[in-house]
C-alpha atoms as a PDB file:
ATOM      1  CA  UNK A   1      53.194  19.215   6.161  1.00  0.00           C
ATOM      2  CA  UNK A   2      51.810  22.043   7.984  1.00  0.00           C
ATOM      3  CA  UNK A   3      50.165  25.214   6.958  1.00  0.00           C
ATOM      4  CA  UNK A   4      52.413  28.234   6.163  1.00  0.00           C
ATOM      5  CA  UNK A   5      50.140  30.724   5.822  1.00  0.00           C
ATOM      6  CA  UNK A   6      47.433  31.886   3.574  1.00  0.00           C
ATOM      7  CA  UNK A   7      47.916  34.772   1.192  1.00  0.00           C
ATOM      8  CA  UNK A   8      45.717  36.787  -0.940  1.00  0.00           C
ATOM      9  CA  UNK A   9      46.572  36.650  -4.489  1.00  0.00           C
ATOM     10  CA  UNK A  10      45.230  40.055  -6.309  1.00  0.00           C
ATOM     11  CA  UNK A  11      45.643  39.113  -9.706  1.00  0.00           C
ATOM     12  CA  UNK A  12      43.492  36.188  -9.339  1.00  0.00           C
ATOM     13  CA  UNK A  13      41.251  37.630  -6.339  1.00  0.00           C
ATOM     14  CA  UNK A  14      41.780  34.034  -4.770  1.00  0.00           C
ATOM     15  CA  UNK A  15      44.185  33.214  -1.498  1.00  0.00           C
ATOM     16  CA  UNK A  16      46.668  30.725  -1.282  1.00  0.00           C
ATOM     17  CA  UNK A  17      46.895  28.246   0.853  1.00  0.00           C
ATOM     18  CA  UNK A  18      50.925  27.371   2.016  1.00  0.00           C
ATOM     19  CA  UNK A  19      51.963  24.094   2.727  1.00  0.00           C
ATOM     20  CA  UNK A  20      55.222  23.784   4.019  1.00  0.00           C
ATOM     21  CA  UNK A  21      56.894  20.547   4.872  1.00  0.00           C
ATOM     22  CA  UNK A  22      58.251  20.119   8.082  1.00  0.00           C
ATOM     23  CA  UNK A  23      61.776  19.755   7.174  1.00  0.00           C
ATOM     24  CA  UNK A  24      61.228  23.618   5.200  1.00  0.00           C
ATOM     25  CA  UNK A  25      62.654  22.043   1.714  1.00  0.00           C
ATOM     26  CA  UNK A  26      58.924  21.865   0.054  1.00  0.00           C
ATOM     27  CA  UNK A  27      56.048  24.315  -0.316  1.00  0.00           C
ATOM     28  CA  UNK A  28      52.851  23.435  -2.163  1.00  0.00           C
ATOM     29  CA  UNK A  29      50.565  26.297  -2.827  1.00  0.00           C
ATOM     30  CA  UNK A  30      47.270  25.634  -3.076  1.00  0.00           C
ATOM     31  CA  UNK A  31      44.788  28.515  -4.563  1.00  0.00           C
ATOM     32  CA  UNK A  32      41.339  28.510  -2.925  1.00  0.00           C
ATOM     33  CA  UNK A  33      38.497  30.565  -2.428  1.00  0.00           C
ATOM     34  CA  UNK A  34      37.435  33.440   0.180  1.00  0.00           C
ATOM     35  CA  UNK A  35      34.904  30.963   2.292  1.00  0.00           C
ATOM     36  CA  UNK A  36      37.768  28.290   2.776  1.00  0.00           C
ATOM     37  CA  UNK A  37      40.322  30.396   3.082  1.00  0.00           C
ATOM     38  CA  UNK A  38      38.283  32.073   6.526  1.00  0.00           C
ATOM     39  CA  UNK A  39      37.339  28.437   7.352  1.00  0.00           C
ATOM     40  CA  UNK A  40      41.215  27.661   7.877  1.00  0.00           C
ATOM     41  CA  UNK A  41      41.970  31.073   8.981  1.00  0.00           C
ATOM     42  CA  UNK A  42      39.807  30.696  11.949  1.00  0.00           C
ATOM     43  CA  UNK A  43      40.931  27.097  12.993  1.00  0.00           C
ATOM     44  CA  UNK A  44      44.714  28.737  12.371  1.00  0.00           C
ATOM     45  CA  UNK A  45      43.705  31.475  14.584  1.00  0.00           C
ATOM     46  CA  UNK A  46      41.749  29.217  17.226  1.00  0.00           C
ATOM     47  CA  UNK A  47      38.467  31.589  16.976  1.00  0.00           C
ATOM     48  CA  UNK A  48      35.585  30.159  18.425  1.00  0.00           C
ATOM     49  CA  UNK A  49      32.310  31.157  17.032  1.00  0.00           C
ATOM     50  CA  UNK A  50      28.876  31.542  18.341  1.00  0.00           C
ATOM     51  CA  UNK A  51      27.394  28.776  16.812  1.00  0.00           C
ATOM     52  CA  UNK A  52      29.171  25.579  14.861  1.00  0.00           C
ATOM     53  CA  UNK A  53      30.646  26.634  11.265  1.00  0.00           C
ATOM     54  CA  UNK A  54      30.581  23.953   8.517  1.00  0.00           C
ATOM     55  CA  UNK A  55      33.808  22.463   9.431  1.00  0.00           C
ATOM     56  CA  UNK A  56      33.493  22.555  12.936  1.00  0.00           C
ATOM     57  CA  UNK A  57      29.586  20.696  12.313  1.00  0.00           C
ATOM     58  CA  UNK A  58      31.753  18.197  10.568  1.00  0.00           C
ATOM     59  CA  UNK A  59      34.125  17.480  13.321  1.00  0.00           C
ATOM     60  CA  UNK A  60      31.355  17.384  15.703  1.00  0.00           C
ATOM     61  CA  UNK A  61      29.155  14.640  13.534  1.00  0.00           C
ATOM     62  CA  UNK A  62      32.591  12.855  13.436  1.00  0.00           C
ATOM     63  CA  UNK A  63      33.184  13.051  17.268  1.00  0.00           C
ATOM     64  CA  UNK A  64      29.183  12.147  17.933  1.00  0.00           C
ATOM     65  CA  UNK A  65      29.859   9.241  15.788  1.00  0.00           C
ATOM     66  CA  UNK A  66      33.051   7.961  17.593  1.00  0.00           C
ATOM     67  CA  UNK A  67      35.174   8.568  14.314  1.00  0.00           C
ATOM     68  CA  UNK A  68      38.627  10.161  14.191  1.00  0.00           C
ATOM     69  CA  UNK A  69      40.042  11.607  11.467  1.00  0.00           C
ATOM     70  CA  UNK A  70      43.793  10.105  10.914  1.00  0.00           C
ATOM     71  CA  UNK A  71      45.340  12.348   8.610  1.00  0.00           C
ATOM     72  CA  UNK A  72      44.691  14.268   5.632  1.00  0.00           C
ATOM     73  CA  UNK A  73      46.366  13.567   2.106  1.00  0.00           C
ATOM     74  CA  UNK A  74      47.219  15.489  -1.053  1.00  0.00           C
ATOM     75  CA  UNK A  75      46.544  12.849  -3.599  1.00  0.00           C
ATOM     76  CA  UNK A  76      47.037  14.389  -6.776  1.00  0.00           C
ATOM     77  CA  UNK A  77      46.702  17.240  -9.368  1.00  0.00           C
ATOM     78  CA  UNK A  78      44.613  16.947 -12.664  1.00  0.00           C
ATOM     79  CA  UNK A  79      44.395  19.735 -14.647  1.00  0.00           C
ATOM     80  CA  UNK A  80      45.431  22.392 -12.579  1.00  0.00           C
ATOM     81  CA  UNK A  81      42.952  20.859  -9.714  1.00  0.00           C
ATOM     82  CA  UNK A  82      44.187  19.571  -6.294  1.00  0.00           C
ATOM     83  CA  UNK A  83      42.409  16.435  -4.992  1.00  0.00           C
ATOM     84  CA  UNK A  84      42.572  15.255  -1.172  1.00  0.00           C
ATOM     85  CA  UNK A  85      41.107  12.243   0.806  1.00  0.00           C
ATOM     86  CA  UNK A  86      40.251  12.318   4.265  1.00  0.00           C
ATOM     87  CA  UNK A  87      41.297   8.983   6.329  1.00  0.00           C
ATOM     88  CA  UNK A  88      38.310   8.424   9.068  1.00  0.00           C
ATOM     89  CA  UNK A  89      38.638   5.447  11.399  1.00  0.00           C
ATOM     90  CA  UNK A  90      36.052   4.163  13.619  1.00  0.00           C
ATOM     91  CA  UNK A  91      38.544   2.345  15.766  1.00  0.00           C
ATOM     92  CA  UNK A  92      38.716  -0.949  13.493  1.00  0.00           C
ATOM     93  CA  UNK A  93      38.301   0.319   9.850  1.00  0.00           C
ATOM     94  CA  UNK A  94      40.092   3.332   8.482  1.00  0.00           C
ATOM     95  CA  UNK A  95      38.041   5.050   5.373  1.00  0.00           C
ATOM     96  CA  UNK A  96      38.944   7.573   2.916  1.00  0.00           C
ATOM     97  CA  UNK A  97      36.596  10.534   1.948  1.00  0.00           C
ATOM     98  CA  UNK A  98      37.310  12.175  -1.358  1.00  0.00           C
ATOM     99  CA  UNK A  99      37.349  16.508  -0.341  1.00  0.00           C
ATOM    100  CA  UNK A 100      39.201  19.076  -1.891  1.00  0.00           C
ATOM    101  CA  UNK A 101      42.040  19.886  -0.028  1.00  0.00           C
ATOM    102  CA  UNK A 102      41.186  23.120   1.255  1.00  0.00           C
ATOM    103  CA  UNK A 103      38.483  21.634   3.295  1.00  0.00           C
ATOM    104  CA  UNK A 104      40.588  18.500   4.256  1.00  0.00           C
ATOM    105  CA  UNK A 105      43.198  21.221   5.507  1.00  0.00           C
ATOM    106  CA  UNK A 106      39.968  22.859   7.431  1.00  0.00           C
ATOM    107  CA  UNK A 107      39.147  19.806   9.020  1.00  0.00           C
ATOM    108  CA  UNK A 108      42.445  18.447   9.909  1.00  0.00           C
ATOM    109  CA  UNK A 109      43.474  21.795  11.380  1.00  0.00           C
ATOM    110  CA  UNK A 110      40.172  21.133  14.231  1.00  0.00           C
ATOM    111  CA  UNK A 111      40.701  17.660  14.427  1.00  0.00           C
ATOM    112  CA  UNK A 112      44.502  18.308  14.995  1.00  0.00           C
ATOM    113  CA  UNK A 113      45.153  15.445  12.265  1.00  0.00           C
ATOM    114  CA  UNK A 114      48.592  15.000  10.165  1.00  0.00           C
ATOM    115  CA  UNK A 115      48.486  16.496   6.806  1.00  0.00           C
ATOM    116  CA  UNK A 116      50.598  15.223   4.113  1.00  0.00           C
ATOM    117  CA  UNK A 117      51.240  15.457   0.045  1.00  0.00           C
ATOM    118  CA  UNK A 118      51.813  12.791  -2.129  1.00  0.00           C
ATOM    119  CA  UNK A 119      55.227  13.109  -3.626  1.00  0.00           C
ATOM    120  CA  UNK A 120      54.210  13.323  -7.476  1.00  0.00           C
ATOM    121  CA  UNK A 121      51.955  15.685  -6.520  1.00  0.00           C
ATOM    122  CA  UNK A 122      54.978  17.879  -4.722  1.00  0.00           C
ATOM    123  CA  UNK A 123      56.935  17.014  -7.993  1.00  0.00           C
ATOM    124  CA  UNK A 124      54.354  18.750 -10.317  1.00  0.00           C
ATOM    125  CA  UNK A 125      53.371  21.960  -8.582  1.00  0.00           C
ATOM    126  CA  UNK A 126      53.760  24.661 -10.633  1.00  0.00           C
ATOM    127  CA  UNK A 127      56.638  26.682  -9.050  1.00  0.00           C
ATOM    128  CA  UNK A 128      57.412  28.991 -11.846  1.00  0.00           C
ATOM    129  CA  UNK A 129      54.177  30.650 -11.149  1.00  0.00           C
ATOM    130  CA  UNK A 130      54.560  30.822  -7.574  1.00  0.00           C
ATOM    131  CA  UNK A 131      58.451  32.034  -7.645  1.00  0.00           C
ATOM    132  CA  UNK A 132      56.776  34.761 -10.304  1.00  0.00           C
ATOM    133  CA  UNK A 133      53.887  35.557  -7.853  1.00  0.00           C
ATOM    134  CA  UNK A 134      55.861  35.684  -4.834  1.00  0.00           C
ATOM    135  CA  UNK A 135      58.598  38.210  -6.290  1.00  0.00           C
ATOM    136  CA  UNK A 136      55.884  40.721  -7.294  1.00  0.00           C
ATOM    137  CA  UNK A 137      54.786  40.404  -3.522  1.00  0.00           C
ATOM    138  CA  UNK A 138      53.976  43.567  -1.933  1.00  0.00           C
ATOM    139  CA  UNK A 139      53.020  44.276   2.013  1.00  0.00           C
ATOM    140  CA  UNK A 140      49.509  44.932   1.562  1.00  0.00           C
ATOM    141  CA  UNK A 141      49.393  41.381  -0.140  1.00  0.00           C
ATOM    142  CA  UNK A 142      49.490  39.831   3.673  1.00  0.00           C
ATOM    143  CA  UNK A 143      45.914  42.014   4.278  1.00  0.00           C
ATOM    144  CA  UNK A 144      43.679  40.211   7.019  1.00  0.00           C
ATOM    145  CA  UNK A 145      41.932  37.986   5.381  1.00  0.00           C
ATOM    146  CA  UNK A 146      39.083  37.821   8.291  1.00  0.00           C
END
């Protein structure tokens, strides 16, 4: 998967986050919150800040540490709630570390790690209410979200 884009949902005051598989025959979206949404936007948009955000702390405690982040998963859904592990490896052991998948997506984006969805979890999404939310989409919907 990759990330589509992120778009700001008005009726919810949340953003989506747009997974789109490579191929372009699946999109999972993903409703998170203002802080995570700017965490991705920046590692989207390559912005380098002054001093180490979250995500970026957590890719440098990984890289201090020798550990790599392998990919990124979309595990599952549970009532209405996306769940994520992060794979780590240290070279000889790979991990998983439960997140939520908006900060998975955050720190695979700076680690430049694969991200991937389960396939139930493709198979449940909810796209009645996207379909729905994406036909009453208007132009200032795609606002900067910075």
């Amino acid at each position: 998967m990759k990330v589509e884009g992120l778009l700001f949902d008005p009726r919810s005051n949340m953003y989506i986050l747009l997974l789109k598989d490579t191929d372009g025959s699946e999109t999972l979206p993903i409703w998170i919150g203002k802080p995570e949404a700017d965490a991705i936007a920046l590692a989207l948009g390559k912005v380098a800040t002054p001093r180490p955000l979250t995500h970026d702390l957590v890719k440098n405690v990984m890289e201090s540490l020798n550990v790599k982040v392998t990919r990124i998963v979309v595990t599952q859904i549970l009532d209405n709630t996306y769940y994520a592990l992060i794979y780590l490896t240290d070279g000889k052991t790979e991990m998983p570390v439960d997140s939520r998948p908006s900060d998975a997506v955050a720190v695979a984006l700076r680690a430049n790690a694969p991200i991937f969805v389960e396939e139930e979890v493709l198979k449940r999404k909810n796209t009645d209410e996207l379909e729905e939310w994406l036909k009453n989409l208007r132009p200032e919907d795609f606002g900067n979200i910075m």
